[in-house]
C-alpha atoms as a PDB file:
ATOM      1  CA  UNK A   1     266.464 166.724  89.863  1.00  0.00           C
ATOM      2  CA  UNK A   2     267.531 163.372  91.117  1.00  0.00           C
ATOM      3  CA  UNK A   3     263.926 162.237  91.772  1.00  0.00           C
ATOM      4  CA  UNK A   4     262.466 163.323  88.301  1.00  0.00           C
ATOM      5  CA  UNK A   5     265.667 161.333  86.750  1.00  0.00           C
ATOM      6  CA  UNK A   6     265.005 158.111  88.472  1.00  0.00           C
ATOM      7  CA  UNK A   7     260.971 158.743  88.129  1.00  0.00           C
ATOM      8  CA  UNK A   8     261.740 158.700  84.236  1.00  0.00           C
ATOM      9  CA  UNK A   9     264.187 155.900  84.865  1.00  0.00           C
ATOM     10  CA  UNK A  10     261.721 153.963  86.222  1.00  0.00           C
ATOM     11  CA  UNK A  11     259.134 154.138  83.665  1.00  0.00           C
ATOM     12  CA  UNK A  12     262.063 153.262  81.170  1.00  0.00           C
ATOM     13  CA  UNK A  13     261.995 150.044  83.252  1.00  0.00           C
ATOM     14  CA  UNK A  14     258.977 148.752  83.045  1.00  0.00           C
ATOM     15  CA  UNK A  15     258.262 149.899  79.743  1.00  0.00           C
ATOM     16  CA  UNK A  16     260.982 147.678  78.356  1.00  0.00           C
ATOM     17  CA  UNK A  17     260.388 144.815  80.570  1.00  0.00           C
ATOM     18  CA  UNK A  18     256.776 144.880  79.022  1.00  0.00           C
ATOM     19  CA  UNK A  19     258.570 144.745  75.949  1.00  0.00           C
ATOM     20  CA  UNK A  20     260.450 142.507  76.939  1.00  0.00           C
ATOM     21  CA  UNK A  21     263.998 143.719  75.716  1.00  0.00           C
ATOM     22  CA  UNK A  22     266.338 142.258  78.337  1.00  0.00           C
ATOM     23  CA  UNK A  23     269.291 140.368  78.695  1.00  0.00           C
ATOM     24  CA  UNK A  24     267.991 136.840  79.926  1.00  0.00           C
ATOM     25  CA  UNK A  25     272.008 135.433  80.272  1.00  0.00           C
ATOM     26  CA  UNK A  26     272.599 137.970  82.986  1.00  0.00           C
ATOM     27  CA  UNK A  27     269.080 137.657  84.694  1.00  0.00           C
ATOM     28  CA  UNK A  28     270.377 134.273  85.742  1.00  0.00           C
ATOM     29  CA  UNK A  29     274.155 135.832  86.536  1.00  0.00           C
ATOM     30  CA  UNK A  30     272.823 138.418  88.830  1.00  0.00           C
ATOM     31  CA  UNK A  31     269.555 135.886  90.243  1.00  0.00           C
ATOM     32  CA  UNK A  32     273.218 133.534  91.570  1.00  0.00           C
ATOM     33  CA  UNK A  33     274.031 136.934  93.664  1.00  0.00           C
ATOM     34  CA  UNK A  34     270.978 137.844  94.736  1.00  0.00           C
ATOM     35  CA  UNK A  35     270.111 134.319  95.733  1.00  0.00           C
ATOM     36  CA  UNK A  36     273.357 132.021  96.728  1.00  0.00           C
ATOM     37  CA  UNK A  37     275.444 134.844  97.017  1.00  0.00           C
ATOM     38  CA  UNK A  38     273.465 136.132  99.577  1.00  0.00           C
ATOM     39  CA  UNK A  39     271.360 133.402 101.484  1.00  0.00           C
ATOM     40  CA  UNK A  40     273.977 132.845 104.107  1.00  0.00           C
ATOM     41  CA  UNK A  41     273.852 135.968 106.021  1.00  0.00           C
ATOM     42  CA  UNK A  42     269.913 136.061 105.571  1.00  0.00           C
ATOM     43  CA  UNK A  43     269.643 132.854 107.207  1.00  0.00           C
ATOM     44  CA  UNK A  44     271.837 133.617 110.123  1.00  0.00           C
ATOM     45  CA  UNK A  45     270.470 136.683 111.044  1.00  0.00           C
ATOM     46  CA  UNK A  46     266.465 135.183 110.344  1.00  0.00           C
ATOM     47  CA  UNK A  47     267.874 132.133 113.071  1.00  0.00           C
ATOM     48  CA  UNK A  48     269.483 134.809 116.187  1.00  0.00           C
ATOM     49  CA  UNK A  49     266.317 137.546 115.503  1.00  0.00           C
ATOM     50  CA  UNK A  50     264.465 134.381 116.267  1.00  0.00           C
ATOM     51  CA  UNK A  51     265.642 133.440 119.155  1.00  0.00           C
ATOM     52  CA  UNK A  52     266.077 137.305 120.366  1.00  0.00           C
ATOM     53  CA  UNK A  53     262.404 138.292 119.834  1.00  0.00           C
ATOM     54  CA  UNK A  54     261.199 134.754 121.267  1.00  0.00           C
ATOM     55  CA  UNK A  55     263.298 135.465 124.277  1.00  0.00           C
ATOM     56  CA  UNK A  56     261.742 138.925 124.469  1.00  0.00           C
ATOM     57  CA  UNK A  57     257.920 137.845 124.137  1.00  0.00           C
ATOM     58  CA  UNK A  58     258.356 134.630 125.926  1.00  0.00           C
ATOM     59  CA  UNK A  59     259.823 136.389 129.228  1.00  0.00           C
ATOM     60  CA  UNK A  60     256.831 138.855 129.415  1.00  0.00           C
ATOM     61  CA  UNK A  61     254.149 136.176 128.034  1.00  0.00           C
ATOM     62  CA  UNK A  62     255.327 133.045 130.781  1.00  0.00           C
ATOM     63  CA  UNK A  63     254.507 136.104 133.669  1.00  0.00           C
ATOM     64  CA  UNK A  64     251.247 136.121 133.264  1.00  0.00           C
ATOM     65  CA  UNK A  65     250.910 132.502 132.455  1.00  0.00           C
ATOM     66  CA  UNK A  66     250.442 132.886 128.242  1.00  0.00           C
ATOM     67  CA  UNK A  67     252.708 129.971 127.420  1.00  0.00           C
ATOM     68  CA  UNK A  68     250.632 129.099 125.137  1.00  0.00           C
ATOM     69  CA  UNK A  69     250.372 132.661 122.459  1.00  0.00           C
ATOM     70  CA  UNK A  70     254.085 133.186 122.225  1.00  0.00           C
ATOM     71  CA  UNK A  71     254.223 131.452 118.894  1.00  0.00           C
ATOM     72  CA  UNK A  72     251.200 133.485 117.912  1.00  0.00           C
ATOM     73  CA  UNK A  73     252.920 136.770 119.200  1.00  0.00           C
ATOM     74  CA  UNK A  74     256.295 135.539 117.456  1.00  0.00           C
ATOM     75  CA  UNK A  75     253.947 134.885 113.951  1.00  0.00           C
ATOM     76  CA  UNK A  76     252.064 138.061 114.592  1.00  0.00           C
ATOM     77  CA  UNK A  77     255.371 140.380 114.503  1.00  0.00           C
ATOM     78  CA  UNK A  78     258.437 138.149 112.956  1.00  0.00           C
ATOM     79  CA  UNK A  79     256.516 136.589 110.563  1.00  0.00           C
ATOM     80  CA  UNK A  80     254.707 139.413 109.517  1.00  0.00           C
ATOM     81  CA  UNK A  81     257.155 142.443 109.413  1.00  0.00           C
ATOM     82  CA  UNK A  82     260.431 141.282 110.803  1.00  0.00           C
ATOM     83  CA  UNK A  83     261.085 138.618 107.987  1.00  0.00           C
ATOM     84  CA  UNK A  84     260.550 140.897 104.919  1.00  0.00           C
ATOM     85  CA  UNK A  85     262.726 143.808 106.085  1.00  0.00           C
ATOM     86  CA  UNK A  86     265.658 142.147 107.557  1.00  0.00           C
ATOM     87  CA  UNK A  87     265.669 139.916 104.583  1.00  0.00           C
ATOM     88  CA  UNK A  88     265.562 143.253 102.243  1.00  0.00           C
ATOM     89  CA  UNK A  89     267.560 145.280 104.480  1.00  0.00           C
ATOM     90  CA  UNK A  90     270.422 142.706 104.146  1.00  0.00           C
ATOM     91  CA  UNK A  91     269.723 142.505 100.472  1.00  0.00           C
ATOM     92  CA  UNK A  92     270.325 146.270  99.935  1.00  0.00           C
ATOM     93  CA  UNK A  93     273.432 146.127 102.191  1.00  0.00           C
ATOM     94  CA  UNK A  94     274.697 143.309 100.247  1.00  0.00           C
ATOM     95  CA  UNK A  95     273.332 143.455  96.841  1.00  0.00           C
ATOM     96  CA  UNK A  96     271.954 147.116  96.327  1.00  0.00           C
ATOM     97  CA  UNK A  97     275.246 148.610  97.372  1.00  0.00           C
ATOM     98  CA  UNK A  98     277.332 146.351  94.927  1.00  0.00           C
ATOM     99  CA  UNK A  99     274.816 147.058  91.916  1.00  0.00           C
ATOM    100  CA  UNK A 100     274.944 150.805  92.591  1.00  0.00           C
ATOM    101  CA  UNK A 101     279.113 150.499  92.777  1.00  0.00           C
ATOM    102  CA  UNK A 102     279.414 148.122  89.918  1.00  0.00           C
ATOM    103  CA  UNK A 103     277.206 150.550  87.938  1.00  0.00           C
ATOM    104  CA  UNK A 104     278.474 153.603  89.362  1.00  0.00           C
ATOM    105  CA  UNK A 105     282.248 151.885  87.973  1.00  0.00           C
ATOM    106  CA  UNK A 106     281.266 151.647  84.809  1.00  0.00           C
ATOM    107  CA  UNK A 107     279.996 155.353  84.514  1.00  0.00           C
ATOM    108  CA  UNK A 108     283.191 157.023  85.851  1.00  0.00           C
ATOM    109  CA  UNK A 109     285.082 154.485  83.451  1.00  0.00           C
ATOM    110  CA  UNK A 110     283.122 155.219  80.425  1.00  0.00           C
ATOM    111  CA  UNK A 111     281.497 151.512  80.142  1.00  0.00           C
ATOM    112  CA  UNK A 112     278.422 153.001  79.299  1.00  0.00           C
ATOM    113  CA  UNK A 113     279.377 154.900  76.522  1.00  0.00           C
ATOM    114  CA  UNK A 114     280.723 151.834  74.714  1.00  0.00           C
ATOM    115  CA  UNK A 115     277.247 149.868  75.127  1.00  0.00           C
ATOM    116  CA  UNK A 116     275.862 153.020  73.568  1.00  0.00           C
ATOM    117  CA  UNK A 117     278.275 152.600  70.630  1.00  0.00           C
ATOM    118  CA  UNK A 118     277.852 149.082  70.274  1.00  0.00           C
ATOM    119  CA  UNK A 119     274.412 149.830  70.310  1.00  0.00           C
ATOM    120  CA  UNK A 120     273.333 148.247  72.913  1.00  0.00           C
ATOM    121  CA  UNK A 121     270.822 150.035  76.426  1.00  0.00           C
ATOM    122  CA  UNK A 122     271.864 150.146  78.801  1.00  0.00           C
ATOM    123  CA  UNK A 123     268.414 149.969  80.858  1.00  0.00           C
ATOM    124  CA  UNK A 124     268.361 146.175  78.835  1.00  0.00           C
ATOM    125  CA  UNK A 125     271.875 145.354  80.027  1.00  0.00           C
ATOM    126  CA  UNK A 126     272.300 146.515  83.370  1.00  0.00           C
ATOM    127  CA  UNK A 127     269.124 147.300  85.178  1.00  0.00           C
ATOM    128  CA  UNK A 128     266.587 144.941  83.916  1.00  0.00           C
ATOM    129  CA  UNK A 129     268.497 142.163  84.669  1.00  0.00           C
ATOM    130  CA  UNK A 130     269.019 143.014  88.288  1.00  0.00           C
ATOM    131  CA  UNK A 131     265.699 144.721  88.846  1.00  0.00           C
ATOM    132  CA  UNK A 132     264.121 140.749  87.766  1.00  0.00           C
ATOM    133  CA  UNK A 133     266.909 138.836  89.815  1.00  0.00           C
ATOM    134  CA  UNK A 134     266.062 140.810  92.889  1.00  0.00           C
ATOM    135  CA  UNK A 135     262.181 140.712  92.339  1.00  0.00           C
ATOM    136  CA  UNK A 136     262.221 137.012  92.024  1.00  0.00           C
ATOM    137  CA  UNK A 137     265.067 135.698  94.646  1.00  0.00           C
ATOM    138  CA  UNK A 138     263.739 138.323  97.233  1.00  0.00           C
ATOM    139  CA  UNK A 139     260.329 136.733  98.415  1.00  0.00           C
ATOM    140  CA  UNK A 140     262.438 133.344  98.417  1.00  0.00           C
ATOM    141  CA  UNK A 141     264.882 134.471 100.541  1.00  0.00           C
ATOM    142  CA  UNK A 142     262.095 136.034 102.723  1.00  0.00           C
ATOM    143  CA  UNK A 143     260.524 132.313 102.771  1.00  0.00           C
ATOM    144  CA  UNK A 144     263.923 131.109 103.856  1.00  0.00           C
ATOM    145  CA  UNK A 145     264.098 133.502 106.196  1.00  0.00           C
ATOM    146  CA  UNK A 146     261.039 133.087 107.752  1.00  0.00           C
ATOM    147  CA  UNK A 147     261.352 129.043 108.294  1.00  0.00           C
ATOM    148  CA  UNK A 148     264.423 129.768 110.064  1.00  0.00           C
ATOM    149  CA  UNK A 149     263.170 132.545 111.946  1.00  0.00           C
ATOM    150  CA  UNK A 150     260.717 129.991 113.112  1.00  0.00           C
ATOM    151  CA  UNK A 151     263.336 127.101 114.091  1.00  0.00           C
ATOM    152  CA  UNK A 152     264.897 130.105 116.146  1.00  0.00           C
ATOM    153  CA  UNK A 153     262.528 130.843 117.625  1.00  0.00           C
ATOM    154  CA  UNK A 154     261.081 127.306 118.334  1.00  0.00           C
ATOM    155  CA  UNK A 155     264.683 126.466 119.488  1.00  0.00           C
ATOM    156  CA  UNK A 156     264.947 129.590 122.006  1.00  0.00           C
ATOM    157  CA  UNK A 157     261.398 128.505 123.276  1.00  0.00           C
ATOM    158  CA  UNK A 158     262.148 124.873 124.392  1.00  0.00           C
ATOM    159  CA  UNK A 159     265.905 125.766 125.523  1.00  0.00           C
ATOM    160  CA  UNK A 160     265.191 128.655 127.826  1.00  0.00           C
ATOM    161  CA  UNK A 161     261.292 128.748 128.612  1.00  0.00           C
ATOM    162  CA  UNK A 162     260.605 124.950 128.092  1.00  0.00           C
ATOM    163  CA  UNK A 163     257.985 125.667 125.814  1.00  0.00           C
ATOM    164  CA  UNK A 164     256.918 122.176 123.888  1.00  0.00           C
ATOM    165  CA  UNK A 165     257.411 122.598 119.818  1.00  0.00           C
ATOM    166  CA  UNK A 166     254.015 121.451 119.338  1.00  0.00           C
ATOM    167  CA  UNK A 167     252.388 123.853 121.077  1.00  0.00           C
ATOM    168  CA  UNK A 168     254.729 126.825 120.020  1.00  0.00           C
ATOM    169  CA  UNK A 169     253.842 125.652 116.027  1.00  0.00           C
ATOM    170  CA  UNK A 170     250.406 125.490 116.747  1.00  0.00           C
ATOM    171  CA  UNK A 171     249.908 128.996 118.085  1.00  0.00           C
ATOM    172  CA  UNK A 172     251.745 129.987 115.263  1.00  0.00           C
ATOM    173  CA  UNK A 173     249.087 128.448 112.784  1.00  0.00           C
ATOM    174  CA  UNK A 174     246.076 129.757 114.960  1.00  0.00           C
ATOM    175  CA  UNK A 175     247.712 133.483 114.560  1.00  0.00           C
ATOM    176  CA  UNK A 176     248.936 133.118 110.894  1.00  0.00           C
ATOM    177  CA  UNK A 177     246.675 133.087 108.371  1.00  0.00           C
ATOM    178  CA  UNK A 178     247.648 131.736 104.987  1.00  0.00           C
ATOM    179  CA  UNK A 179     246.430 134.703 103.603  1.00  0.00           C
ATOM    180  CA  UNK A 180     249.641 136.430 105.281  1.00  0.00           C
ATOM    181  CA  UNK A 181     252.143 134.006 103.286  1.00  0.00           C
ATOM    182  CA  UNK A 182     250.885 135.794 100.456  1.00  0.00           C
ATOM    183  CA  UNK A 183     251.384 138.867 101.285  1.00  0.00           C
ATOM    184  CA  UNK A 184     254.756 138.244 103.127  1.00  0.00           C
ATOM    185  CA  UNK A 185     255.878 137.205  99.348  1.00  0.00           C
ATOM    186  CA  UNK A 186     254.171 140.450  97.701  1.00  0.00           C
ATOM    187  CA  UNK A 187     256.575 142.391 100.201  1.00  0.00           C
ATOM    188  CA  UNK A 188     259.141 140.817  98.970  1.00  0.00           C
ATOM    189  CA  UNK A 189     258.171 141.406  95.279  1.00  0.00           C
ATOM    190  CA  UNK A 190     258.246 145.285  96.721  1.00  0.00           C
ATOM    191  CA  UNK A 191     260.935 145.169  98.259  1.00  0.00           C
ATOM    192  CA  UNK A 192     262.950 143.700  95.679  1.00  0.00           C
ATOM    193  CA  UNK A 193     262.010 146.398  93.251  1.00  0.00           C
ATOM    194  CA  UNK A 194     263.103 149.270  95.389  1.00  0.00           C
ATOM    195  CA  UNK A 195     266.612 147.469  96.619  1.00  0.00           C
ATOM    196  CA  UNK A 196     267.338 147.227  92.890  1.00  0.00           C
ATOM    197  CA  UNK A 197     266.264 149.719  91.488  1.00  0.00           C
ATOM    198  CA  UNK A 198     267.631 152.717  93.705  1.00  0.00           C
ATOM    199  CA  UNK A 199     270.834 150.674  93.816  1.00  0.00           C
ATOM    200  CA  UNK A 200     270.769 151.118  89.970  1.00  0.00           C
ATOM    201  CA  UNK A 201     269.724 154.534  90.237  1.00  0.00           C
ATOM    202  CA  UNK A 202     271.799 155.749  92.368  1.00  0.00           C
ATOM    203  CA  UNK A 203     274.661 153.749  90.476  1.00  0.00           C
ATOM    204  CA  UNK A 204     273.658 155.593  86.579  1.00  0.00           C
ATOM    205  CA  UNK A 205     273.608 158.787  88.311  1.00  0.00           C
ATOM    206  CA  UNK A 206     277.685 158.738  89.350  1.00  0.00           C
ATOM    207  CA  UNK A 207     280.089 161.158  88.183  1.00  0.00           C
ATOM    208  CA  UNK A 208     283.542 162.039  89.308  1.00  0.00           C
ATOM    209  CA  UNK A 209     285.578 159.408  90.232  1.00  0.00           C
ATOM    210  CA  UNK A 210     286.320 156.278  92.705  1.00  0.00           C
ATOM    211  CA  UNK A 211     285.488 158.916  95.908  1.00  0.00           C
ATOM    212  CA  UNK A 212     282.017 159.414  93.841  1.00  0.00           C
ATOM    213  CA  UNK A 213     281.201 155.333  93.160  1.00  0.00           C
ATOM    214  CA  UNK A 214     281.778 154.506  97.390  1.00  0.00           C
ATOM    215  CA  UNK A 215     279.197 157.931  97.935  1.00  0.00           C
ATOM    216  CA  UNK A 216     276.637 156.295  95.525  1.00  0.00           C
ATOM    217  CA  UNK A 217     276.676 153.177  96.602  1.00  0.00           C
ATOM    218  CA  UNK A 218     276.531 154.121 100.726  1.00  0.00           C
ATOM    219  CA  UNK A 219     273.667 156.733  99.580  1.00  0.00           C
ATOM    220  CA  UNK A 220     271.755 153.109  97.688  1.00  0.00           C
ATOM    221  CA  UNK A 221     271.822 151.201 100.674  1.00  0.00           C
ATOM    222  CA  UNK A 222     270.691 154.253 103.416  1.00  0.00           C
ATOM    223  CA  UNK A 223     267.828 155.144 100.640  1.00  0.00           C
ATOM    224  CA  UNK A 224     267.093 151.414 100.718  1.00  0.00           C
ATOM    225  CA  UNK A 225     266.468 150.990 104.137  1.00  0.00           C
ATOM    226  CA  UNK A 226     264.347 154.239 104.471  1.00  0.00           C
ATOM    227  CA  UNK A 227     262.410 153.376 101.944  1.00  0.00           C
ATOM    228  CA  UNK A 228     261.976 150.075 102.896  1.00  0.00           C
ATOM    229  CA  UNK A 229     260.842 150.976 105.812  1.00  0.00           C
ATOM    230  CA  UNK A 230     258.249 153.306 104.639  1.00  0.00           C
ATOM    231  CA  UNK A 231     257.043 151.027 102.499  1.00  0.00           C
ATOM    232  CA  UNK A 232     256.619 148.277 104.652  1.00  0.00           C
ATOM    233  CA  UNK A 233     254.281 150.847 106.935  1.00  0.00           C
ATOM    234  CA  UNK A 234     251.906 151.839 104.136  1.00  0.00           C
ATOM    235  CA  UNK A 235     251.271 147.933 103.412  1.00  0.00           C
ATOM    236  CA  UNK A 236     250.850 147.048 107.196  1.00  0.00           C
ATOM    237  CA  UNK A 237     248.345 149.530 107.038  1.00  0.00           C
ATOM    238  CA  UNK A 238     246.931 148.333 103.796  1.00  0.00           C
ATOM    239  CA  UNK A 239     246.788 144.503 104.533  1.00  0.00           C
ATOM    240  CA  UNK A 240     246.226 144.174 108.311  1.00  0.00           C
ATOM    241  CA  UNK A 241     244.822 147.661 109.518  1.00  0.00           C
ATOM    242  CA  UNK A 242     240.956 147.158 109.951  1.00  0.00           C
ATOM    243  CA  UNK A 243     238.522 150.213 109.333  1.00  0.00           C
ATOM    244  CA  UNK A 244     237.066 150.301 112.996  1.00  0.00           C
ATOM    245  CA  UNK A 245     233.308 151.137 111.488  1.00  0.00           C
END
């Protein structure tokens, strides 16, 4: 029952974003906690899973005398997958989980029934808005994330392995195509629709009381990160698996 609700939910969405019946005052509200809000735990957790994976790669690489591909390992695998989904996963922990208890609030406090009597959707006022915040601050954020993922990792290279910058940046370049920057930002784009929009989900669907609003939004951020996850595998396998014929 859940999924059919938030299948018809979501073509609610996008068929009044097409229309273009949103609240563009709270786009840029909710785009201040998406991005601001939320770009100082991204970038410290981008800068240490730098440095952690680096260390990890490096160790194995500098045995057999590979100095010179541990940026293009780190570019291959941070760059790639790591960036998007700890940058989304930390969205949905941050973000999702407030829009689902913020909505979820509002339900069990009979809000929403006073936008309906002033007339007023509440798909326009409260999850357009943060569906649109998410989908544009997310793949900047993931940019973010991945330049300081990079300094990490650059920083853990020279410190512990003596690895020169130059060299470390230019095996990234070799490995990364710019084709991949692209598609780093389209899953962002992806991932920002799903954080926000089973946060709102999850929040519209609330009944009971305050017990009910802390289940919804822990249930928004574990359904985030799944489908995050799951998401990120079919695109890895769309974008950089090769047919082998």
């Amino acid at each position: 029952m859940r999924f059919i609700s938030a299948l018809l939910l979501f073509g609610q969405v996008w068929l009044r974003l097409l229309q273009g019946r949103t609240c563009y005052r709270r786009i840029i509200e909710h785009m201040v906690k998406v991005g601001p809000g939320s770009i100082s735990p991204v970038l410290l957790v981008s800068f240490f899973a730098g440095m952690i994976f680096t260390i990890q790669t490096a160790r194995e690489l500098v045995k057999f005398g590979a100095v010179n591909a541990v940026g293009g390992a780190f570019a291959l695998a941070f760059c790639r997958e790591l960036a998007p989904i700890l940058t989304a996963s930390i969205i949905a922990g941050q973000v999702g989980s407030a829009f689902a208890a913020e909505i979820g609030a509002m339900i069990v406090t009979e809000q929403v029934d006073a936008l309906y009597m002033l007339r007023t959707n509440p798909i326009d006022y409260l999850v357009l808005p943060r569906m649109v915040a998410c989908c544009l601050l997310l793949p900047i954020l993931t940019i973010f994330s991945l330049v300081t993922g990079i300094i990490g990792g650059i920083f853990a290279a020279v410190e512990f392995y003596q690895v020169v910058p130059e060299i470390f940046l230019e095996s990234v370049r070799e490995f990364l195509e710019p084709s991949d920057l692209y598609i780093i930002l389209f899953k962002g784009f992806i991932f920002g629709v799903l954080v926000a929009f089973i946060g709102c989900c999850y929040g519209l669907s609330t009944c009971g009381g305050a017990k009910e609003v802390g289940e919804s939004a822990t249930k928004a951020v574990v359904s985030s990160w799944v489908m995050i996850f799951i998401m990120d595998f079919f695109l890895s396998l769309l974008f950089f698996e090769k047919p082998i014929f």
